[in-house]
Protein backbone atom coordinates (compact mmCIF):
# COMPACT_ATOMS: atom_id res chain seq x y z
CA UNK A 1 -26.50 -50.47 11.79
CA UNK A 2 -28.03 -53.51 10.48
CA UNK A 3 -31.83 -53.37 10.08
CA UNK A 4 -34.95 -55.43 9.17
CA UNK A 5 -37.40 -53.52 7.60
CA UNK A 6 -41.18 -55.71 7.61
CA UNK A 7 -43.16 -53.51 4.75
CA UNK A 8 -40.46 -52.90 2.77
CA UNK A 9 -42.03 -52.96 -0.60
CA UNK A 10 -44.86 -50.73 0.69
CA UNK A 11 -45.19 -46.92 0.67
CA UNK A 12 -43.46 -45.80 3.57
CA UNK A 13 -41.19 -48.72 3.57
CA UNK A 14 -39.75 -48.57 0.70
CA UNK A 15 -38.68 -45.12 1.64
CA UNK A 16 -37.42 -45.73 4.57
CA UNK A 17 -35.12 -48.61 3.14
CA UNK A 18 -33.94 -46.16 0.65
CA UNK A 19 -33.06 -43.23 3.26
CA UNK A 20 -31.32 -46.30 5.83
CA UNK A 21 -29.08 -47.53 2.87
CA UNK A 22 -28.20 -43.51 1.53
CA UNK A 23 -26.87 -42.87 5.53
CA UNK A 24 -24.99 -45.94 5.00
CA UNK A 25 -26.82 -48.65 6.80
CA UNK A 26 -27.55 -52.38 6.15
CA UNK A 27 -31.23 -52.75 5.45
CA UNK A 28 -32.54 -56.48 5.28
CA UNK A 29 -36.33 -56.42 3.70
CA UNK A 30 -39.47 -58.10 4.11
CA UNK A 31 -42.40 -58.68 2.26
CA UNK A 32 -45.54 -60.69 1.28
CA UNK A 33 -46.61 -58.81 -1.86
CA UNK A 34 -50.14 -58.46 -0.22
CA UNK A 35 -52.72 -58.48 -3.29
CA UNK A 36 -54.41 -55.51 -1.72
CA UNK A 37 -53.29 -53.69 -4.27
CA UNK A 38 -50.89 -55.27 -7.52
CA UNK A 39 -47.67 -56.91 -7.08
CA UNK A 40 -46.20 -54.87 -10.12
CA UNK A 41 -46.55 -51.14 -8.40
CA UNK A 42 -44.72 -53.09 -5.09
CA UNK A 43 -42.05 -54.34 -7.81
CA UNK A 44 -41.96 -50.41 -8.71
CA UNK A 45 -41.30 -49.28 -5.30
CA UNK A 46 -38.45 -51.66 -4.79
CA UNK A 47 -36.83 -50.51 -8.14
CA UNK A 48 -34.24 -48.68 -6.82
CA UNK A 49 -33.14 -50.97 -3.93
CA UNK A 50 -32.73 -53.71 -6.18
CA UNK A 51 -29.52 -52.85 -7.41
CA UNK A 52 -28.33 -51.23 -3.93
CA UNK A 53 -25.49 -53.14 -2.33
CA UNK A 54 -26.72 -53.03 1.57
CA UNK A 55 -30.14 -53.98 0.90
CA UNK A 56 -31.41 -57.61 0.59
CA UNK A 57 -34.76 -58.65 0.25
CA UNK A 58 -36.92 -61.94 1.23
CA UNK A 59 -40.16 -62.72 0.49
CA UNK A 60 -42.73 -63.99 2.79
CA UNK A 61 -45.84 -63.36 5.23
CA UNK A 62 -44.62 -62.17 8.87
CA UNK A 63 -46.98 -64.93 10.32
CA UNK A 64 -44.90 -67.56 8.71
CA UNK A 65 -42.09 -68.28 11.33
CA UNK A 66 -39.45 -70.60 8.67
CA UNK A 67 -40.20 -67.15 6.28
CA UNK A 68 -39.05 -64.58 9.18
CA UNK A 69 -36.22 -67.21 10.11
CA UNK A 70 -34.98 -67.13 6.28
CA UNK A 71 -34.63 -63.49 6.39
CA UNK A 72 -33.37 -63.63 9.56
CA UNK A 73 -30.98 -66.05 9.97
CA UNK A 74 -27.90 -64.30 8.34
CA UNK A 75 -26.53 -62.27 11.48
CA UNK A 76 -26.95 -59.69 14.13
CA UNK A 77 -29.97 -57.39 14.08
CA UNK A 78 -29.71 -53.77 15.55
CA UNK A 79 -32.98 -52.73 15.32
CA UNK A 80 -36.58 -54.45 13.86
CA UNK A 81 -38.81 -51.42 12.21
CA UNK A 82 -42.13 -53.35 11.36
CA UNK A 83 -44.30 -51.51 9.00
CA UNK A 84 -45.83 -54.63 7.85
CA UNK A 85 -49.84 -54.41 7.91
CA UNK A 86 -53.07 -54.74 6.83
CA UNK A 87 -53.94 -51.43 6.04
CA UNK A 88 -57.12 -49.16 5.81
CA UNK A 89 -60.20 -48.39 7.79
CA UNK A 90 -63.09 -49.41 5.03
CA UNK A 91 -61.60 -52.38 4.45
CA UNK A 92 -60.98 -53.80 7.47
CA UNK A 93 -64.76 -53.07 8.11
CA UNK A 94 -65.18 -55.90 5.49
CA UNK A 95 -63.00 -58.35 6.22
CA UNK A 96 -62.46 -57.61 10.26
CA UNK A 97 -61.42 -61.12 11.16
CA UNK A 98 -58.29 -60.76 8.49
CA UNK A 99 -57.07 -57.41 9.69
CA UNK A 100 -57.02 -59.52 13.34
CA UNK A 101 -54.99 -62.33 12.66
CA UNK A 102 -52.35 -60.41 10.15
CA UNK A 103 -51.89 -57.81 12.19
CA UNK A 104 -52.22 -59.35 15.55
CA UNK A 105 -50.46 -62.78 15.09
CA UNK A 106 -48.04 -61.18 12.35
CA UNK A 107 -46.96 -58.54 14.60
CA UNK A 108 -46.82 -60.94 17.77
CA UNK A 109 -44.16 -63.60 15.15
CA UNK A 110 -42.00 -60.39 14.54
CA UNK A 111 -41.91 -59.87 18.02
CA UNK A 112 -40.56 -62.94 18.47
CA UNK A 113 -37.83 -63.17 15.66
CA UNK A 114 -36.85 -59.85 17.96
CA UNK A 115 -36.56 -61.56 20.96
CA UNK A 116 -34.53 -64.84 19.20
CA UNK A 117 -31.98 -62.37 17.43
CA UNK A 118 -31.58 -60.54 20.72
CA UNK A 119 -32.74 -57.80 19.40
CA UNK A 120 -32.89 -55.00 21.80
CA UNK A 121 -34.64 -51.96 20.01
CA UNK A 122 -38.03 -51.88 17.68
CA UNK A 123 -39.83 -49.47 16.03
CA UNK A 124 -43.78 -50.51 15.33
CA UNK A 125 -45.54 -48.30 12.77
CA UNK A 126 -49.00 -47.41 14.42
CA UNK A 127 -51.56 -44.89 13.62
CA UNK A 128 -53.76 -41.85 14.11
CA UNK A 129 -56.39 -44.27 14.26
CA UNK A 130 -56.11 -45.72 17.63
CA UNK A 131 -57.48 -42.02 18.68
CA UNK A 132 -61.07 -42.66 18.37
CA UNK A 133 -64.44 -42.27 20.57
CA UNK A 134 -62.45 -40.57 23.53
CA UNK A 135 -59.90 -38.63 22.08
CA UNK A 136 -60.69 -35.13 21.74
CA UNK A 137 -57.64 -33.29 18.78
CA UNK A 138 -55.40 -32.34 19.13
CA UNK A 139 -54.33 -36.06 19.97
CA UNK A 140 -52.34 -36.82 22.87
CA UNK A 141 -49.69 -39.61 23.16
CA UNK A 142 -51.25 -40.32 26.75
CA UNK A 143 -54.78 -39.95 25.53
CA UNK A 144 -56.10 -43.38 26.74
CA UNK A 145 -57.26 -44.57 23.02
CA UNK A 146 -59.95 -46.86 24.88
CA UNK A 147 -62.57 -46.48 21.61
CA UNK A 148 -61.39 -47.23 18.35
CA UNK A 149 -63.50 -46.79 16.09
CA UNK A 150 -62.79 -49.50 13.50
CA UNK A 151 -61.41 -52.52 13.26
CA UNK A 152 -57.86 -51.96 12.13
CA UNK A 153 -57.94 -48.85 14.54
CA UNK A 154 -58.29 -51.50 17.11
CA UNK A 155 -55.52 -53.85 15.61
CA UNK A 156 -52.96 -50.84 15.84
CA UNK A 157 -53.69 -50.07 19.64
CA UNK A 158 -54.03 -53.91 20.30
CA UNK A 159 -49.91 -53.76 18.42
CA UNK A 160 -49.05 -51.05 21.14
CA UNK A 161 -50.36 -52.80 24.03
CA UNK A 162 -48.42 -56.55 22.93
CA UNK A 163 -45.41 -54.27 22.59
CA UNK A 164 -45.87 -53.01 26.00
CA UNK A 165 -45.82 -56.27 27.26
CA UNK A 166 -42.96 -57.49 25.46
CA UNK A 167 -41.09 -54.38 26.79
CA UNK A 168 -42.19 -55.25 30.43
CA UNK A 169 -41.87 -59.22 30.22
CA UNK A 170 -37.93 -59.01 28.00
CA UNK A 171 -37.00 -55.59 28.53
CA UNK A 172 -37.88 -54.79 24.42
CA UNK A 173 -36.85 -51.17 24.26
CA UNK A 174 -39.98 -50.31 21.92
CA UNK A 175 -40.95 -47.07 20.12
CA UNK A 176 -44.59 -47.11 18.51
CA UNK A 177 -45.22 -44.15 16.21
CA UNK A 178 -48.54 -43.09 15.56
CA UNK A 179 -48.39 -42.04 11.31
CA UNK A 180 -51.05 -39.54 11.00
CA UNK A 181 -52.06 -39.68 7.18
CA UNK A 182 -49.30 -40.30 4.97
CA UNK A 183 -48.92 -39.20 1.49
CA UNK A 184 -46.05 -38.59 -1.12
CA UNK A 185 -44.67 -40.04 -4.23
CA UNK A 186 -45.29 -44.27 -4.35
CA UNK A 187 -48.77 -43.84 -1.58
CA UNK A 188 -51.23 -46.24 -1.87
CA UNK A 189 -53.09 -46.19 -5.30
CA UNK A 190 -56.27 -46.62 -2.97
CA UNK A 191 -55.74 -43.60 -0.41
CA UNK A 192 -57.52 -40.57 -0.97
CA UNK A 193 -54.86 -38.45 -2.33
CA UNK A 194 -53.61 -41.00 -5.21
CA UNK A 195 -57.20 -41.89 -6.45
CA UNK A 196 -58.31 -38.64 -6.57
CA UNK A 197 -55.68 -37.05 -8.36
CA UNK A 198 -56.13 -39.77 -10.97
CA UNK A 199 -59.84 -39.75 -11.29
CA UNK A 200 -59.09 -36.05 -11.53
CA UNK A 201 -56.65 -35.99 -13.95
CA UNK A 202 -58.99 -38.75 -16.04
CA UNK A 203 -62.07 -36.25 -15.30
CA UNK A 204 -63.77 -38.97 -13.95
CA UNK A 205 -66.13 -38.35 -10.66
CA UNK A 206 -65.00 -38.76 -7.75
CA UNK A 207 -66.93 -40.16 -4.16
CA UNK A 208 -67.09 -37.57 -1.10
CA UNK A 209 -68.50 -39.05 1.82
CA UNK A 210 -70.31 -36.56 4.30
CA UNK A 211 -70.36 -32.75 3.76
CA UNK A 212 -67.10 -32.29 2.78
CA UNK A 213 -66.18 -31.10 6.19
CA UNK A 214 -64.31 -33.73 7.72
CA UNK A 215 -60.77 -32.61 8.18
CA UNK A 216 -57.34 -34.97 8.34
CA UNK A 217 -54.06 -34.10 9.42
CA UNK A 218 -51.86 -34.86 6.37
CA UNK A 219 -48.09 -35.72 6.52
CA UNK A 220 -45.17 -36.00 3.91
CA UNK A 221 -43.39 -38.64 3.13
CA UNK A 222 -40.14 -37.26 3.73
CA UNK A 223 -41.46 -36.11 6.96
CA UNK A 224 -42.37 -39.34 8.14
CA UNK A 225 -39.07 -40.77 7.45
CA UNK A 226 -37.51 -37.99 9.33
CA UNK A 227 -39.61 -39.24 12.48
CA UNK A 228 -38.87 -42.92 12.27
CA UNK A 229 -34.79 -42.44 10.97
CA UNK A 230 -34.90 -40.44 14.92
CA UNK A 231 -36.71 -43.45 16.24
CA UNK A 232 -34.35 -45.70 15.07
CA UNK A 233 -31.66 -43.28 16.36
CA UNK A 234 -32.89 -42.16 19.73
CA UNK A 235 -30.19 -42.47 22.61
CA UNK A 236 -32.15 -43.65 25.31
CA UNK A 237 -30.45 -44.49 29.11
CA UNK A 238 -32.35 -47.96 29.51
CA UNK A 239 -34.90 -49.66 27.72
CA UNK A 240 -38.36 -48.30 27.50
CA UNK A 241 -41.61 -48.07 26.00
CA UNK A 242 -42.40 -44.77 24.35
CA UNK A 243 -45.46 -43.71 21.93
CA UNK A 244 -44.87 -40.87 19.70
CA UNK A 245 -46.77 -39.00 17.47
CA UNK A 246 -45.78 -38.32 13.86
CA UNK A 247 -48.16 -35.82 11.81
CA UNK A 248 -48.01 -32.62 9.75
CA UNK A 249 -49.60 -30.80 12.84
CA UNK A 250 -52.18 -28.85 10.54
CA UNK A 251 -55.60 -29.70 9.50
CA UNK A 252 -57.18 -29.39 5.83
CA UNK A 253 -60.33 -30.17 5.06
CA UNK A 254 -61.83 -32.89 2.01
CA UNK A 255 -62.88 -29.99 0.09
CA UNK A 256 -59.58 -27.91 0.69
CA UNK A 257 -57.87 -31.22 -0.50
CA UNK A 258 -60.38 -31.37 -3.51
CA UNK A 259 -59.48 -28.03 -4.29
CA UNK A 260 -55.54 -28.48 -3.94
CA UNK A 261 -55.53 -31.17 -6.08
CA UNK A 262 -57.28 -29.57 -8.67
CA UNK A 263 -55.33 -26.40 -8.69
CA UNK A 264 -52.11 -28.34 -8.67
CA UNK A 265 -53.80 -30.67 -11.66
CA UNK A 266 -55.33 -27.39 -13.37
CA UNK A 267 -58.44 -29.66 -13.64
CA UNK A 268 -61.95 -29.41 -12.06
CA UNK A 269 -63.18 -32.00 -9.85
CA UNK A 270 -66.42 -33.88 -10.59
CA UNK A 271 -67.67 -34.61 -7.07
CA UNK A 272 -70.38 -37.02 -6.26
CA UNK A 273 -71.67 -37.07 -2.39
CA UNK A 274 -72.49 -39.73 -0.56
CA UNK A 275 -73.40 -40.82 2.60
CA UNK A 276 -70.89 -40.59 5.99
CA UNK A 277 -69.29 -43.86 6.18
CA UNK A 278 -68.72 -45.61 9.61
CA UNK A 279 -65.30 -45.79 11.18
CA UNK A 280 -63.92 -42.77 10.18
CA UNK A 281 -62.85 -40.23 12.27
CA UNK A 282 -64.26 -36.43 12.55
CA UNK A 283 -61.12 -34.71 12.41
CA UNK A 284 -57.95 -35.49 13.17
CA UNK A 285 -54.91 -33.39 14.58
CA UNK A 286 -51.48 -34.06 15.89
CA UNK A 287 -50.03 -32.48 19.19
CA UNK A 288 -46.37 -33.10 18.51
CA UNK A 289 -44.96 -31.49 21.63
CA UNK A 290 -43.38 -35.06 23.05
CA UNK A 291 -42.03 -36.36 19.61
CA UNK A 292 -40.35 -32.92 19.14
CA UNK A 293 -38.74 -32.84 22.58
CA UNK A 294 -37.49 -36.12 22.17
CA UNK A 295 -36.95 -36.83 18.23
CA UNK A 296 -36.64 -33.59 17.16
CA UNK A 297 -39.62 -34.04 14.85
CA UNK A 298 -40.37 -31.43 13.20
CA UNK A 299 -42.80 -31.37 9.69
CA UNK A 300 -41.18 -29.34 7.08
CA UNK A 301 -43.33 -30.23 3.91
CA UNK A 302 -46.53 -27.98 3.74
CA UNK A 303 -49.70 -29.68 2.16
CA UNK A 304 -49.42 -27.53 -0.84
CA UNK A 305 -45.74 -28.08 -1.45
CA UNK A 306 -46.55 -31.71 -0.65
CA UNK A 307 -49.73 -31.90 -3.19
CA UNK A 308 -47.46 -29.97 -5.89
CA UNK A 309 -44.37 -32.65 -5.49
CA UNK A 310 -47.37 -35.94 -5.57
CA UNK A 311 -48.86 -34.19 -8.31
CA UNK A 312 -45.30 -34.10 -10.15
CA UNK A 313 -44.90 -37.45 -9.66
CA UNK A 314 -48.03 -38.73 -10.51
CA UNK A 315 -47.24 -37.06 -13.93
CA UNK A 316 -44.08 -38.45 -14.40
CA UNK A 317 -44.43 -41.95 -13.06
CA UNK A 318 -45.71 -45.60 -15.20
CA UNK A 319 -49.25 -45.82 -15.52
């Protein structure tokens, strides 16, 4: 298949590009270098797909319609997978009115490259976030996710519900999978699991908010990709609109994290607690009866394998 990959240069897409071109198909990526976090470890992710003969890249921001149309304009599209985001609950706390038009009017301009290319099939990466104030874990896919509890939380759901539209109004056959905390090799520098392994590894303190308590559902790279690769693949009869969950489907705790990281670092962790921070949830938990009935998602990375394969790579990757 041919592909367009929004995100590419990011965490999960980068991976994703990589697994598309290994099965053998075309992979055309997208990306504005967001300085969220530096261009150069972005440039690192892509390292390997530079030299890879069915990938091509193009730079730009998915609101800018002559940027899409550049990357665009050199044939027939199978699928869209849009990753592209503003990421993060704290910081969308900050800067709420950002988060809103990147992810809102980005998301509704890839929608519409779709719909010029005749594209009939797109995957949109959402998240564990949309369950918020009314969700009760394990999360549902028809949990009504009426309460988000942040402002990118509310920018995911808001994706879901334009993409339900676009299904109804041009017959978009449209997958939206809900990524319940990713982690892995390349993951964010600012995500829990990266910065604490290097303050860690530095012996530097590191920030707990609350009483340690609060408890994620945590899910491997490799994993993920295994979800959205089925997405992409999914025979379907007719177009549709489908949510699916994608999570490890087991919860560990901030201090059980704190203490796998240190046992796979062999170093002790130098906590500092401070207050509960708005926005985030409780606990979160995946029910991942509906994406294994239909994907045939199933997790096979546990957290501590997981933790022992980031810590590896951590070790062994550029500063």
């Amino acid at each position: 298949m041919r592909i367009l990959v929004t995100g590419a240069a990011g965490f999960i897409g980068s991976h994703l590009a990589e697994r598309l071109c290994a099965r053998g198909d075309e992979v055309v990526g997208f990306d504005s270098f967001d300085p969220f976090y530096p261009r150069p470890t972005k440039e690192q992710n892509l390292a390997r797909l530079r030299g890879e003969a069915r990938f091509a890249f193009f730079e730009g921001d998915i609101r800018d319609v002559a940027a899409l149309g550049r990357a665009t304009g050199g044939g027939r599209f199978d699928v869209v997978v849009h990753l592209a985001a503003l990421a993060g609950v704290r910081p969308s706390l900050a800067e709420p009115a950002r988060y809103a038009d990147v992810n809102l009017v980005g998301t509704q301009r890839v929608i519409d490259a779709a719909r010029a290319m005749d594209v009939r099939r797109f995957v949109f990466a959402s998240s564990s976030s949309v369950y918020g104030g009314d969700s009760e874990p394990p999360f549902k896919e028809s949990d009504l996710c009426l309460k988000p509890l942040s402002p990118y939380a509310a920018t995911k759901r808001a994706g879901e519900l334009m993409l339900s539209t676009a299904h109804h109004l041009y017959g978009l056959d449209v997958s939206c999978l809900r990524f319940f905390t990713v982690y892995g090799p390349r993951q964010r520098p600012d995500l829990a699991i990266h910065k604490f392994a290097r303050l860690i590894e530095a012996g530097t303190r590191i920030a707990l908010f609350g009483d340690g308590s609060t408890s994620r559902d945590y899910t491997f790279i490799d994993d993920i990709v295994d979800g959205v690769a089925a997405a992409i693949d999914e025979a379907v009869m007719a177009p549709g609109f489908r949510l699916y969950n994608l999570g490890g489907s087991r919860t560990t705790t901030l201090l059980g994290l704190v203490e796998l990281l240190s046992q796979a670092l062999g170093k002790k962790a130098i906590v500092e607690w401070q207050p509960e921070q708005p926005g985030d949830m409780t606990r979160t938990l995946a029910d991942l009866t509906l994406s294994g009935r239909a994907l045939g998602y199933a997790p096979k990375v546990s957290i501590e394998e997981g933790i022992a394969r980031f810590v590896t790579w951590l070790r062994s990757s550029p500063a």
